[in-house]
C-alpha atoms as a PDB file:
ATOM      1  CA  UNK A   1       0.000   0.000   0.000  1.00  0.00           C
ATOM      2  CA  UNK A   2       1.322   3.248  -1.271  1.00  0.00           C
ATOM      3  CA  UNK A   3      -0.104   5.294   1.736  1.00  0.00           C
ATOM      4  CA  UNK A   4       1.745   3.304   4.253  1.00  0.00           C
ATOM      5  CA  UNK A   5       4.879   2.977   2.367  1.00  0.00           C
ATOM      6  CA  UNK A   6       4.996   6.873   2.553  1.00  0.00           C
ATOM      7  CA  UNK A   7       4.410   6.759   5.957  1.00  0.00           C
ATOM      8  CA  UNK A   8       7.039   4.340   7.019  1.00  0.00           C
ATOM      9  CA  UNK A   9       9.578   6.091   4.587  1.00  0.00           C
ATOM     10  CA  UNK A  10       8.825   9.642   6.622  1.00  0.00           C
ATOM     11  CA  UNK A  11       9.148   7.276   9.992  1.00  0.00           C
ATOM     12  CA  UNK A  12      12.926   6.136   9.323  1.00  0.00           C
ATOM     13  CA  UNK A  13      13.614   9.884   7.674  1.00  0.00           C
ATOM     14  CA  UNK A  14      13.369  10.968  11.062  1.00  0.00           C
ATOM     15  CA  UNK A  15      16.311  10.517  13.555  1.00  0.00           C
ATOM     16  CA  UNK A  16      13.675  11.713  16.443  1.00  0.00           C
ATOM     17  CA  UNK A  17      10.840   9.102  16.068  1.00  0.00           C
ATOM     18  CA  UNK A  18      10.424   6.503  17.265  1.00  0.00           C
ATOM     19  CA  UNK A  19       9.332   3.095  15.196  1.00  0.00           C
ATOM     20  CA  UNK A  20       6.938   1.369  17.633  1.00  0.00           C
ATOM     21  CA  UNK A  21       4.996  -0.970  14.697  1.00  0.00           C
ATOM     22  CA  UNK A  22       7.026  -3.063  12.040  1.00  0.00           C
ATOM     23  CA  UNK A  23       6.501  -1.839   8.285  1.00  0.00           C
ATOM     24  CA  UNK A  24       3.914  -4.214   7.904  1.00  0.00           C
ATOM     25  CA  UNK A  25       2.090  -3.695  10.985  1.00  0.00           C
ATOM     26  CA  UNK A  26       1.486   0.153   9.922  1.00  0.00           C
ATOM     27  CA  UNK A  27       0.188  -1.205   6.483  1.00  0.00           C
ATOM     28  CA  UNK A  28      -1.765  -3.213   8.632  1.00  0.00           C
ATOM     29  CA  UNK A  29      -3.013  -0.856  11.027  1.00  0.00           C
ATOM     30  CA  UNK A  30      -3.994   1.727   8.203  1.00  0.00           C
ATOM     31  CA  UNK A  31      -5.580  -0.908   5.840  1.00  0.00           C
ATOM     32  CA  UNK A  32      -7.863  -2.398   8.959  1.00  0.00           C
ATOM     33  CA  UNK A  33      -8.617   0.676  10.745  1.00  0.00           C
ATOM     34  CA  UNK A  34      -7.703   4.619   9.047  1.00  0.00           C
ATOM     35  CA  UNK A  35      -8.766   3.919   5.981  1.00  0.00           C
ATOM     36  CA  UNK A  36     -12.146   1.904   6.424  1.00  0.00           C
ATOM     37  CA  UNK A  37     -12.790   4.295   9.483  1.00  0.00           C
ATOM     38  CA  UNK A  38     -11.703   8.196   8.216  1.00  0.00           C
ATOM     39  CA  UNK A  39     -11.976  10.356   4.745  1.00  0.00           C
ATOM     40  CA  UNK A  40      -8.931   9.923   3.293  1.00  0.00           C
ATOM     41  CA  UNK A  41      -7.571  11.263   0.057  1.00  0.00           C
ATOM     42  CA  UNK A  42      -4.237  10.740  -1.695  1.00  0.00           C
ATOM     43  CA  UNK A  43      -2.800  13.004  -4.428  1.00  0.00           C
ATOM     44  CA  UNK A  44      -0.605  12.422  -7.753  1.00  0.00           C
ATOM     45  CA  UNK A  45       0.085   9.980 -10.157  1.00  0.00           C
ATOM     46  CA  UNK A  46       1.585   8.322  -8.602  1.00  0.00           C
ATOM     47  CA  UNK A  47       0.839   8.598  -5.083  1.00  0.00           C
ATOM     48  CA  UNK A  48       3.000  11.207  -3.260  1.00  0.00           C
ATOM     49  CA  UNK A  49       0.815  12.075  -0.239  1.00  0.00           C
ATOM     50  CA  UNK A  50      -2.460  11.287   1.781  1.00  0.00           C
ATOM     51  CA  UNK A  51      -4.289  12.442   4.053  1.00  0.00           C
ATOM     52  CA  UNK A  52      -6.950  10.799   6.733  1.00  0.00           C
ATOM     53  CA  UNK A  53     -10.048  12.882   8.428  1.00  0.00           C
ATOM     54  CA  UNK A  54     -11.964  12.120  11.136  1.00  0.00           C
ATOM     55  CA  UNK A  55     -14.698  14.398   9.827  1.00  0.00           C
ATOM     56  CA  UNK A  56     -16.584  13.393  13.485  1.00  0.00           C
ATOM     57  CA  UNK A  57     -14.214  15.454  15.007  1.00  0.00           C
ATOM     58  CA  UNK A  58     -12.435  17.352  11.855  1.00  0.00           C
ATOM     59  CA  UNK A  59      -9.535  15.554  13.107  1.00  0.00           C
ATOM     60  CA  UNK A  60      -6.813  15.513  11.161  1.00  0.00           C
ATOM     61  CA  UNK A  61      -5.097  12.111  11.904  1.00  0.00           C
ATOM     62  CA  UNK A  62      -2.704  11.717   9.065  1.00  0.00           C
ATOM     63  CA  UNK A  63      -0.679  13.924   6.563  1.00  0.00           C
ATOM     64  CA  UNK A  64       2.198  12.727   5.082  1.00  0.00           C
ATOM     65  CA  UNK A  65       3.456  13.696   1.537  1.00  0.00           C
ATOM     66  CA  UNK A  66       6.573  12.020   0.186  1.00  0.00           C
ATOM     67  CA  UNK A  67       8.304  14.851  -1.070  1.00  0.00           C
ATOM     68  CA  UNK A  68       7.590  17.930   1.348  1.00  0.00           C
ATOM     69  CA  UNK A  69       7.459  21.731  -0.345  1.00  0.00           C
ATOM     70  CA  UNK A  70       6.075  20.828  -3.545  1.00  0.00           C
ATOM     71  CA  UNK A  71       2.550  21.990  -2.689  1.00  0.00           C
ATOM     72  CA  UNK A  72       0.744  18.411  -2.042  1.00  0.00           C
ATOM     73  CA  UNK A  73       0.213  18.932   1.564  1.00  0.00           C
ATOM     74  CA  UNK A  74      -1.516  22.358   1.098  1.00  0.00           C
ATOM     75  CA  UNK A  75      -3.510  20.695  -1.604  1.00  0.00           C
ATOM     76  CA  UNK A  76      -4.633  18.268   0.753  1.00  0.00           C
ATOM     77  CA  UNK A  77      -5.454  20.783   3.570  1.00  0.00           C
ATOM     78  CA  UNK A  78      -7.471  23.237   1.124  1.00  0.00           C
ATOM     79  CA  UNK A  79      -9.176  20.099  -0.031  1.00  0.00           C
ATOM     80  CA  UNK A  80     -10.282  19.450   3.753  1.00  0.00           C
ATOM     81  CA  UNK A  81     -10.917  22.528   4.260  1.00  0.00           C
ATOM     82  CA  UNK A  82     -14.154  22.802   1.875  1.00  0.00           C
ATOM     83  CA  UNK A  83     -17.462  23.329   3.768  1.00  0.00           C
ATOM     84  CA  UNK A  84     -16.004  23.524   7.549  1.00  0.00           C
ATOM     85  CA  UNK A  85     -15.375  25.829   9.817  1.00  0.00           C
ATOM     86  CA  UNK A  86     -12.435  24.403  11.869  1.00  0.00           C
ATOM     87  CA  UNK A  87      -9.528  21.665  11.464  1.00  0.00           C
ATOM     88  CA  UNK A  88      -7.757  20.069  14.420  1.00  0.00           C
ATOM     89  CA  UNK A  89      -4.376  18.380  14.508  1.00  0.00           C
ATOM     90  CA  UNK A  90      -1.644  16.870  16.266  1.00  0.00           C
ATOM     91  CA  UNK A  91       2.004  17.941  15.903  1.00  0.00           C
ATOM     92  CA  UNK A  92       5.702  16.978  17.284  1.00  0.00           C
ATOM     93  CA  UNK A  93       7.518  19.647  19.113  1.00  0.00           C
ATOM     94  CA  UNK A  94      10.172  17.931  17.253  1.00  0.00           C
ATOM     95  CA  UNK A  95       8.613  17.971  14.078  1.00  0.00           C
ATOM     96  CA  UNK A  96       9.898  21.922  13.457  1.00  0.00           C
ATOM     97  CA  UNK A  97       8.987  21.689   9.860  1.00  0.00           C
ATOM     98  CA  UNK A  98       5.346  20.556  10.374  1.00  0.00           C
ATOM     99  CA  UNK A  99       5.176  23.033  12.725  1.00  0.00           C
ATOM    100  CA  UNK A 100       6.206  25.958  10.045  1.00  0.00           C
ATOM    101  CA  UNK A 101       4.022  24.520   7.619  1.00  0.00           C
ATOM    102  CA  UNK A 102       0.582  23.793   9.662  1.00  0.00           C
ATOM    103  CA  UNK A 103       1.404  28.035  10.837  1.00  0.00           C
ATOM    104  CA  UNK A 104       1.408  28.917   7.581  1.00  0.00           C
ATOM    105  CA  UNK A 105      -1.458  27.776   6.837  1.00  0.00           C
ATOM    106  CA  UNK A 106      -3.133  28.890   9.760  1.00  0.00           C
ATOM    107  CA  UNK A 107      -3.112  26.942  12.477  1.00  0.00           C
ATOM    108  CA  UNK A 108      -2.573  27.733  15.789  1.00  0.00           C
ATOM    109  CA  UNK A 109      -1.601  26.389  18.888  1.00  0.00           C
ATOM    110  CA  UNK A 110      -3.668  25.273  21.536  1.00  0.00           C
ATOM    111  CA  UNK A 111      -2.081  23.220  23.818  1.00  0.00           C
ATOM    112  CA  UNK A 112       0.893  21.349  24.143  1.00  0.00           C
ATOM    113  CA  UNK A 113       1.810  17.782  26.554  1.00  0.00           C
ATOM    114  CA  UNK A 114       5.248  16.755  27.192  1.00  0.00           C
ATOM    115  CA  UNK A 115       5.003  13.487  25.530  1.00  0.00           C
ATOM    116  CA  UNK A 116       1.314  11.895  26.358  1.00  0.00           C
ATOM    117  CA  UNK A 117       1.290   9.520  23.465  1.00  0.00           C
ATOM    118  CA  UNK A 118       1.823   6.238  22.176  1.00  0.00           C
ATOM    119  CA  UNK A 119       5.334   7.655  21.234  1.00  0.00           C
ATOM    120  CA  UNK A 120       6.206   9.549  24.665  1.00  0.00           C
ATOM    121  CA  UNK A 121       7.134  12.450  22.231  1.00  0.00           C
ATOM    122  CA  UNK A 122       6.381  16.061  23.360  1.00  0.00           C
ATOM    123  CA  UNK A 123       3.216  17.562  21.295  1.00  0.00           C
ATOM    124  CA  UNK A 124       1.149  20.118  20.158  1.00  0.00           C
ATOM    125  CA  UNK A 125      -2.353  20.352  19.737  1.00  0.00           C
ATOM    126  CA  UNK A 126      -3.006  22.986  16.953  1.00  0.00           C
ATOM    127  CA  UNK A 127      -6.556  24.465  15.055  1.00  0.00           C
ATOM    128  CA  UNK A 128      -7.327  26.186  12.143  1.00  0.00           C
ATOM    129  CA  UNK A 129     -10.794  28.037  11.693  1.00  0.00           C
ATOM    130  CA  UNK A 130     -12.166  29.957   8.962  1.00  0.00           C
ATOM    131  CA  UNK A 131     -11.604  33.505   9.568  1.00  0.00           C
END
């Protein structure tokens, strides 16, 4: 699964994070349970980046683009965007480019926990709403 690979790919890119669940068991986990349970939507030809909504909560649970700063991600948010009024995400501390880009696009922070996650990472609760 394309999705996943992307995923796992941005999981051993990063010297910070943690890999708690084999390659297969994320392909796994998003097969069984993101994408039969959220809105997701992918972009390119190929594949170069997803995205998964809880539109319950206008969660989003999953970005990831293979190739960040070519435009996919904020095609993907726009997309999301359509018809609400407010987006809510989670975000690494350590993640500072995430952090630039979710800004940029205006999100802003609401709270932030010193690591109460699966990963024990410190993060940051962030929202956008339409102005």
């Amino acid at each position: 699964m394309i999705c996943a690979d992307i995923l796992n790919n941005w999981i051993d890119a990063q010297d910070w994070m943690p890999r708690l669940l084999s390659k297969e068991d994320v392909r796994g986990f998003y097969c069984d349970f993101v994408f039969s349970d959220r809105e997701v939507w992918v972009i390119g030809t190929p594949v170069t980046g997803f995205m998964a909504l809880d539109t319950a909560s206008e969660m989003v649970t999953a970005l990831y683009v293979a190739t960040p700063g070519k435009g996919a991600g904020r095609t993907l948010l726009d997309h999301a965007k359509i018809g609400r009024d407010r987006l809510i995400l989670w975000t690494f501390v350590a993640n500072a480019s995430a952090r630039r880009f979710y800004q940029r696009e205006g999100f802003k922070e609401l709270r932030r926990t010193d690591g109460d996650n699966e990963e024990g990472l410190p993060d940051i609760l962030m929202q956008w709403e339409r102005g």
